[in-house]
Protein backbone atom coordinates (compact mmCIF):
# COMPACT_ATOMS: atom_id res chain seq x y z
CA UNK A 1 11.77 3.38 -49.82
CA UNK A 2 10.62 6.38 -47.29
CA UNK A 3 7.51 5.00 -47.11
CA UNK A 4 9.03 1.67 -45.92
CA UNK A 5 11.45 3.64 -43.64
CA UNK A 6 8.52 6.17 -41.91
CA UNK A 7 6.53 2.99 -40.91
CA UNK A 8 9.18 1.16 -39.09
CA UNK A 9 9.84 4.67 -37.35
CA UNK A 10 6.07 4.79 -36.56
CA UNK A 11 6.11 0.76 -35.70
CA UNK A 12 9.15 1.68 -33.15
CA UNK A 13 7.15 4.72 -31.96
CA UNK A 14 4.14 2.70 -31.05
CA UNK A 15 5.94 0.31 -29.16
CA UNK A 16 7.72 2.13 -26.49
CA UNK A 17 6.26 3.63 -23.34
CA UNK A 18 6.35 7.05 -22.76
CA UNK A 19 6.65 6.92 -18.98
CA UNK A 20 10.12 6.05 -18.21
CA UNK A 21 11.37 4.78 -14.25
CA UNK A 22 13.88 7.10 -13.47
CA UNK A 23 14.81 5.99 -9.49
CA UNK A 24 12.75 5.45 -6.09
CA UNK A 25 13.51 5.01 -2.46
CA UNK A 26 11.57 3.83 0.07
CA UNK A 27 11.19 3.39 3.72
CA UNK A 28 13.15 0.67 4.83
CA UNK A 29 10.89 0.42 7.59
CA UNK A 30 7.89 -0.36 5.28
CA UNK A 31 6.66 -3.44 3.89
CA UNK A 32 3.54 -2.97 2.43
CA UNK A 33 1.16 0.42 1.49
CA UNK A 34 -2.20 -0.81 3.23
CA UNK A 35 -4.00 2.44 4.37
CA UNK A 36 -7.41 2.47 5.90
CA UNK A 37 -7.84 5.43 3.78
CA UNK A 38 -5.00 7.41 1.23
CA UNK A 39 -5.84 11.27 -0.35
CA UNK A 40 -4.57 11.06 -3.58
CA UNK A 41 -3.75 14.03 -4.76
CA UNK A 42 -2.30 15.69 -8.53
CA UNK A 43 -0.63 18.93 -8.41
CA UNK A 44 -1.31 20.98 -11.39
CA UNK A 45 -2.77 23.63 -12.47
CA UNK A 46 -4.60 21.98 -15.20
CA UNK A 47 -7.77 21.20 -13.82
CA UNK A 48 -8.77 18.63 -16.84
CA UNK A 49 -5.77 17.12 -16.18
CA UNK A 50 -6.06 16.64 -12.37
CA UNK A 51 -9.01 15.35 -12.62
CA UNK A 52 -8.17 12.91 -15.18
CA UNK A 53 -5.21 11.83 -12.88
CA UNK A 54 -6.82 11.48 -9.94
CA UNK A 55 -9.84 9.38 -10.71
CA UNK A 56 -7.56 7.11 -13.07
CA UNK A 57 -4.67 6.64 -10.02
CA UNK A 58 -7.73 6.03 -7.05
CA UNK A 59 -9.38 3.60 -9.44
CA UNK A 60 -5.89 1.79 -9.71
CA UNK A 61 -5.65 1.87 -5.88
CA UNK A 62 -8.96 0.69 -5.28
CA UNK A 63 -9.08 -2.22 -7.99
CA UNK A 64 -6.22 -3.33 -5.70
CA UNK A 65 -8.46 -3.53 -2.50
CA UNK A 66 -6.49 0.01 -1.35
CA UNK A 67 -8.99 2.59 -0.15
CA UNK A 68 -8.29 5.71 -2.56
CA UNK A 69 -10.22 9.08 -2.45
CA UNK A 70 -9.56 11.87 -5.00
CA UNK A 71 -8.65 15.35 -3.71
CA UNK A 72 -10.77 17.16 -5.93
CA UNK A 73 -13.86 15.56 -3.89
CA UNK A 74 -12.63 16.39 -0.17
CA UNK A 75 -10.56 19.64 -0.80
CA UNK A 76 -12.18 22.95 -1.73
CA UNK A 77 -11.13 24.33 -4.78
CA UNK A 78 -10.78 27.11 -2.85
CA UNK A 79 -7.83 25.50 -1.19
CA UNK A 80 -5.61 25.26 -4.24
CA UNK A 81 -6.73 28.18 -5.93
CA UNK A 82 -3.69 30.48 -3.66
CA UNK A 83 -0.63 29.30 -2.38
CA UNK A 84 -1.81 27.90 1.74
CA UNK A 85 0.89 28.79 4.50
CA UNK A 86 2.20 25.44 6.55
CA UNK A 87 -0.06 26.79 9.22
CA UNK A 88 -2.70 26.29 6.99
CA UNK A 89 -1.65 23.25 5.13
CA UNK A 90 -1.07 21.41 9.00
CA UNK A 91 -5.01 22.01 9.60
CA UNK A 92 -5.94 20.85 6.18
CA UNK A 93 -3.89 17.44 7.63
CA UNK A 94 -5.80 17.63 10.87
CA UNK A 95 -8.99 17.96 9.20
CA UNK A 96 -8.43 15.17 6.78
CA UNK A 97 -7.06 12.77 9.41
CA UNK A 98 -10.20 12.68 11.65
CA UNK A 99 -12.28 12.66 8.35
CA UNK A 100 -10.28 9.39 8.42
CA UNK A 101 -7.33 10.02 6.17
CA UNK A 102 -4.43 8.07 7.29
CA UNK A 103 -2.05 8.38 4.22
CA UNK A 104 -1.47 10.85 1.08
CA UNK A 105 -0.23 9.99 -2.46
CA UNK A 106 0.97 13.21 -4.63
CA UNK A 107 1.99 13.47 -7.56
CA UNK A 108 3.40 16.97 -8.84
CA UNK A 109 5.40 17.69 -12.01
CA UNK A 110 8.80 18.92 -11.02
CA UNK A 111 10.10 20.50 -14.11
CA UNK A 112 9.70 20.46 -17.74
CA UNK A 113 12.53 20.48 -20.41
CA UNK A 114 13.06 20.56 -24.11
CA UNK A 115 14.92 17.58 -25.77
CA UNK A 116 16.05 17.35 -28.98
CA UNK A 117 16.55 13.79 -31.62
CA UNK A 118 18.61 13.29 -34.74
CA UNK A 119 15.85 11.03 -37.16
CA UNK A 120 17.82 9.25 -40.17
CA UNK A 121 15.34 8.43 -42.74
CA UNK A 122 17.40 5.39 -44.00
CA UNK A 123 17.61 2.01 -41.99
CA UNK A 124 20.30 0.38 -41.08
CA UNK A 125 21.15 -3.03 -42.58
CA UNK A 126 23.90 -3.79 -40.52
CA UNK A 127 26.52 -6.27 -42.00
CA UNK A 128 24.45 -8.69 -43.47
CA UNK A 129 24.04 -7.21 -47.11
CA UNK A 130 27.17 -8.70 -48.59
CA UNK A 131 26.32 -7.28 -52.11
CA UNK A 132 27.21 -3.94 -52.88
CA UNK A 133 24.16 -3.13 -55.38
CA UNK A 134 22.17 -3.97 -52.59
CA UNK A 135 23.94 -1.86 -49.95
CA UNK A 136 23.95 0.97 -52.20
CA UNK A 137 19.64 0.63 -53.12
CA UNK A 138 19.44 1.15 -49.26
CA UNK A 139 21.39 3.85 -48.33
CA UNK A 140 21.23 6.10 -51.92
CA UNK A 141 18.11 8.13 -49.92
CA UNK A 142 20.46 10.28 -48.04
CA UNK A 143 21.56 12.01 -51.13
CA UNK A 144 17.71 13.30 -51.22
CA UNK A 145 16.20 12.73 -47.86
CA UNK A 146 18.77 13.80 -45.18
CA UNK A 147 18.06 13.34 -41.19
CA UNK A 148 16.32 15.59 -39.68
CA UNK A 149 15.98 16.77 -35.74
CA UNK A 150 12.89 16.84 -33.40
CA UNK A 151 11.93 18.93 -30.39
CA UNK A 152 9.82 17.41 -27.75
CA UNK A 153 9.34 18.21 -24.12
CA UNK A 154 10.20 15.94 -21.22
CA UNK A 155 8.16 15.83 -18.13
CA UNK A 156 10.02 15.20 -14.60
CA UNK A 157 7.10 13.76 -12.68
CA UNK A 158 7.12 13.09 -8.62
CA UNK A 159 4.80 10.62 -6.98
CA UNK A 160 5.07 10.12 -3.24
CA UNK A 161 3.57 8.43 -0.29
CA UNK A 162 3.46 9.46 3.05
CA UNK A 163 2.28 8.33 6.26
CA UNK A 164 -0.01 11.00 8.31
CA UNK A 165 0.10 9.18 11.54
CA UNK A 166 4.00 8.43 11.34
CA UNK A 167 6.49 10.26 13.39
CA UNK A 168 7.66 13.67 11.59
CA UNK A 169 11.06 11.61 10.11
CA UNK A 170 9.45 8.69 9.12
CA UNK A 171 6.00 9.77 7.83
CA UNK A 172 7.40 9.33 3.88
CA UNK A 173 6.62 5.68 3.50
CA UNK A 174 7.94 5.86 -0.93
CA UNK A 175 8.95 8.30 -3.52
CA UNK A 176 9.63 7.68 -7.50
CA UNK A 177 10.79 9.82 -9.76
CA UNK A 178 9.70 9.19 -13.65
CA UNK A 179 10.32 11.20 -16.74
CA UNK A 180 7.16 11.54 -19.81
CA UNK A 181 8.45 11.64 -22.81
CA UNK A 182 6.58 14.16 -25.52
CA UNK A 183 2.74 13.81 -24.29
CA UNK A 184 0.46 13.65 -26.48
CA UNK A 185 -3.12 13.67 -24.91
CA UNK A 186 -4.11 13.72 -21.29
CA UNK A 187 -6.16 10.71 -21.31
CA UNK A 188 -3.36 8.31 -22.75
CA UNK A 189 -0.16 10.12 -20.90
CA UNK A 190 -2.19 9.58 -17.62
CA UNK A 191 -3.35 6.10 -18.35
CA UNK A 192 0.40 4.86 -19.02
CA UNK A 193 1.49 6.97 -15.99
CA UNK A 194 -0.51 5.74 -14.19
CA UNK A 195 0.19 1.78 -15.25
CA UNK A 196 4.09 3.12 -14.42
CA UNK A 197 3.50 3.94 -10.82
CA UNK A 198 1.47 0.55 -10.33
CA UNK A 199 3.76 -1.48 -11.69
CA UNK A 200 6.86 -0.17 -9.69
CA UNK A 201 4.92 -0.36 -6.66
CA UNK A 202 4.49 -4.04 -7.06
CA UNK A 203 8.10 -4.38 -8.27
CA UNK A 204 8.85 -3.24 -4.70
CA UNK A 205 6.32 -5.18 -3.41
CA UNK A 206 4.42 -2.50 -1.77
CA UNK A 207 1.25 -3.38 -3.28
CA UNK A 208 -0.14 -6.84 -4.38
CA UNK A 209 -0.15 -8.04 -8.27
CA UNK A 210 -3.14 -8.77 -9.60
């Protein structure tokens, strides 16, 4: 019977996202995200993981006929290897913008946490098992095999899109916030991240379906 029960727990597993749509806003004033050309940019200080990021959101953007650059090819590493002073940061802008930059995606993880889950390792039958031998064959288990808890981390993740020739209160064109639930690998967090953002940007019709 635990067999039984650990592979439904690993079938339910499987199945659900870890990327989870927390809330967004965006400009009321903007219809659609068509840049002539958008920085996307990951802030961490993973570089692996950056990079990962980066190339797998600008491929997105571009398989959407959106013209996406990654950061880690127009800013020095230099740049994000010390914290830059808004001085600094405004003539990064100004440089990017005649290089033909006309829009910025980021992405930055806002805060990590530690969750905790309450695992039964017997299922539950519900109503339906009318017989009492039968009732008691599935639940005898938690005389032997009680619940057990699990620590995982939660990631608050950021993404948001701004405008670098709108005025100063109206350059953020859409932000989403979105929560990870207990990453495993870089590759496969980033891809379904990634698929998260897309997805609610065509939910909000900012970008075209494909």
């Amino acid at each position: 019977m635990k067999k039984i029960v650990i592979i439904i727990v690993l079938i339910a597993l499987t199945g659900c996202s870890s990327t989870q749509f927390v809330d967004s806003w965006k400009n009321p004033e903007t219809t659609s995200f068509n840049p002539k050309k958008a920085l996307v940019v990951g802030i961490t200080d993973n570089l692996t993981a950056r990079k990962i990021f980066e190339e797998d959101f600008t491929s997105a953007l571009n398989f959407r006929n959106i013209n996406a650059v990654e950061s880690t090819t127009v800013l020095n590493e230099s740049f994000t290897s010390s914290k830059k002073s808004e001085e600094e940061i405004n003539e990064m802008i100004q440089n990017i913008s005649r290089d033909g930059f006309d829009a910025v995606v980021i992405t930055v993880v806002k805060g990590v946490e530690k969750q905790k889950s309450y695992y039964e390792n017997y299922p539950r039958v519900g109503f339906g098992w009318s017989r009492f031998g039968r009732y008691y064959y599935w639940y005898q288990d938690i005389y032997y095999t009680p619940g057990y808890y699990e620590i995982y981390d939660v990631y608050h993740v950021e993404t948001s899109i701004y405008n670098l020739n709108g005025a100063e209160n109206k350059s953020l064109i859409w932000v989403g916030s979105f929560k990870i639930v207990d990453p495993q690998t870089i590759s496969v967090t980033v891809k379904d991240y990634v698929d998260r953002i897309i997805a609610q940007l065509e939910t909000e019709q900012l970008i075209r379906k494909r």
